[in-house]
Protein backbone atom coordinates (compact mmCIF):
# COMPACT_ATOMS: atom_id res chain seq x y z
CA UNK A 1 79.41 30.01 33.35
CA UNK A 2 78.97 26.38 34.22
CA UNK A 3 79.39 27.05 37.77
CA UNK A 4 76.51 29.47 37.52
CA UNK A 5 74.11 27.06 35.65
CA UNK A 6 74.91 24.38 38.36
CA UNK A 7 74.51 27.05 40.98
CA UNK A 8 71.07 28.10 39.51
CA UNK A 9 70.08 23.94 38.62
CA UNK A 10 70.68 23.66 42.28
CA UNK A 11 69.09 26.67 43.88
CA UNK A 12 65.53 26.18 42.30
CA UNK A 13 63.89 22.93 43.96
CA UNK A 14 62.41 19.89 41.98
CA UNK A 15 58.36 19.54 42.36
CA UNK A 16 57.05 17.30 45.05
CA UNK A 17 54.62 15.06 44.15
CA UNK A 18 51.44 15.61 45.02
CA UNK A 19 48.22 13.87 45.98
CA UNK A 20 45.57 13.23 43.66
CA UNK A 21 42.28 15.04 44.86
CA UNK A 22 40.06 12.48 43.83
CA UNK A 23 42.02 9.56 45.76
CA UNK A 24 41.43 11.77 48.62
CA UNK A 25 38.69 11.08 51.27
CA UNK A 26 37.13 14.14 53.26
CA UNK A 27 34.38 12.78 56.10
CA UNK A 28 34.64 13.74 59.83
CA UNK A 29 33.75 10.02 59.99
CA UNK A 30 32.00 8.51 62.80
CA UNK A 31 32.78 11.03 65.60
CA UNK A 32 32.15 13.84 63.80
CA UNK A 33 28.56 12.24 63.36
CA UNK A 34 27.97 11.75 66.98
CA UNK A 35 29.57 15.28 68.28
CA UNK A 36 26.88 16.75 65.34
CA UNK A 37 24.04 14.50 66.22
CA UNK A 38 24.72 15.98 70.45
CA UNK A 39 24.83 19.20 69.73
CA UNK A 40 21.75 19.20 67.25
CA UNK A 41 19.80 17.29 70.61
CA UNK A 42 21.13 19.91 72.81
CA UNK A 43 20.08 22.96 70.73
CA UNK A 44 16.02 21.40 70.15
CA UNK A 45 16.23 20.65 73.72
CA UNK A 46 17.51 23.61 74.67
CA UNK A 47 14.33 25.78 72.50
CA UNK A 48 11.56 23.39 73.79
CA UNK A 49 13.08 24.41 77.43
CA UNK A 50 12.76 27.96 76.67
CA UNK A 51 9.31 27.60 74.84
CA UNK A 52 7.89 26.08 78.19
CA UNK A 53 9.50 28.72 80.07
CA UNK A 54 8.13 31.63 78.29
CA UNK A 55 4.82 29.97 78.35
CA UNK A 56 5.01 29.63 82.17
CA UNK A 57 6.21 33.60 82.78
CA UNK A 58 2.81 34.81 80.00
CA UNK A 59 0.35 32.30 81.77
CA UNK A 60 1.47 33.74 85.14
CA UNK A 61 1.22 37.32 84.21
CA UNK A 62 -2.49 36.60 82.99
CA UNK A 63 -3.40 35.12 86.03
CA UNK A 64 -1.87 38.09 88.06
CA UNK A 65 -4.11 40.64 86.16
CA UNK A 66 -7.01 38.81 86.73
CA UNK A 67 -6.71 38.42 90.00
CA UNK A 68 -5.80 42.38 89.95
CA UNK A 69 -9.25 43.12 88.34
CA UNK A 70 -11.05 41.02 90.52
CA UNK A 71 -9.32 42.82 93.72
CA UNK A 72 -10.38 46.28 92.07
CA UNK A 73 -13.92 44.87 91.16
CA UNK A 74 -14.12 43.83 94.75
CA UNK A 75 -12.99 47.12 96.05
CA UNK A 76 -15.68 49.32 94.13
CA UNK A 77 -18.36 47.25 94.75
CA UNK A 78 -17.71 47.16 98.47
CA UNK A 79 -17.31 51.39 98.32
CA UNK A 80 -21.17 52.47 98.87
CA UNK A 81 -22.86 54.08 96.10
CA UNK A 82 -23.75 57.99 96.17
CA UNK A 83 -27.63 57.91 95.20
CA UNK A 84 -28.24 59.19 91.69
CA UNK A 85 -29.76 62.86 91.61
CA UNK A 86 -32.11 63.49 88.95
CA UNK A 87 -30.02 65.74 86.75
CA UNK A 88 -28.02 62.61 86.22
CA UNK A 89 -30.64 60.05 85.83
CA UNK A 90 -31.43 59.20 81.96
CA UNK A 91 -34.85 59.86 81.07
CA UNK A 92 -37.20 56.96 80.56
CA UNK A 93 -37.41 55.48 76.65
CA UNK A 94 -40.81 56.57 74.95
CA UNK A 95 -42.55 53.65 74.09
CA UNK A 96 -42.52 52.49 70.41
CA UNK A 97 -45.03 53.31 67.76
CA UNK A 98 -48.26 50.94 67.46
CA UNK A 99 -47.83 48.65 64.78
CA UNK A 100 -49.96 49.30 61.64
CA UNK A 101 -52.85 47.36 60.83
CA UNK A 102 -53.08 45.86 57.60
């Protein structure tokens, strides 16, 4: 029986000490810091990049449809006009009532 106490004393392991968790520091320290601070510049840079971009691609689609309707104004007013027939013609505004006098 004493062999199996011993055997059993032996078998289960003592506790290892362990560290306290308030002695122990946490901080990615400096270069942590830095690598953050890089990749934080990158990323703004990065969005005011695409911000100009996108602004670039709209203001160059506006000026292509102007310059779209100014080719089709040009075109129509180049094409000769048929002359109006009189069935199509609006009819001239009456004139307005005299004013009363008072």
């Amino acid at each position: 029986m004493h062999i199996l106490l011993l055997t059993l004393l032996a078998a289960t392991p003592s506790p290892t000490p362990s560290a306290d968790p308030a002695e122990t520091f946490y901080s990615p320290g400096t270069i942590g810091f830095i690598m953050t601070f890089f990749v934080t510049a990158g990323a703004v840079a990065l969005i005011f990049d695409m911000v100009r971009r996108i602004r670039r691609v709209r203001y160059r689609a506006e000026i292509s449809e102007k310059l779209a309707a100014e080719k089709v104004a040009s075109v129509e007013e180049a094409k000769p006009k048929p002359k109006a027939s009189a069935a199509k013609t609006k009819p001239a505004r009456p004139a307005p009532p005299a004013k009363p006098k008072r």
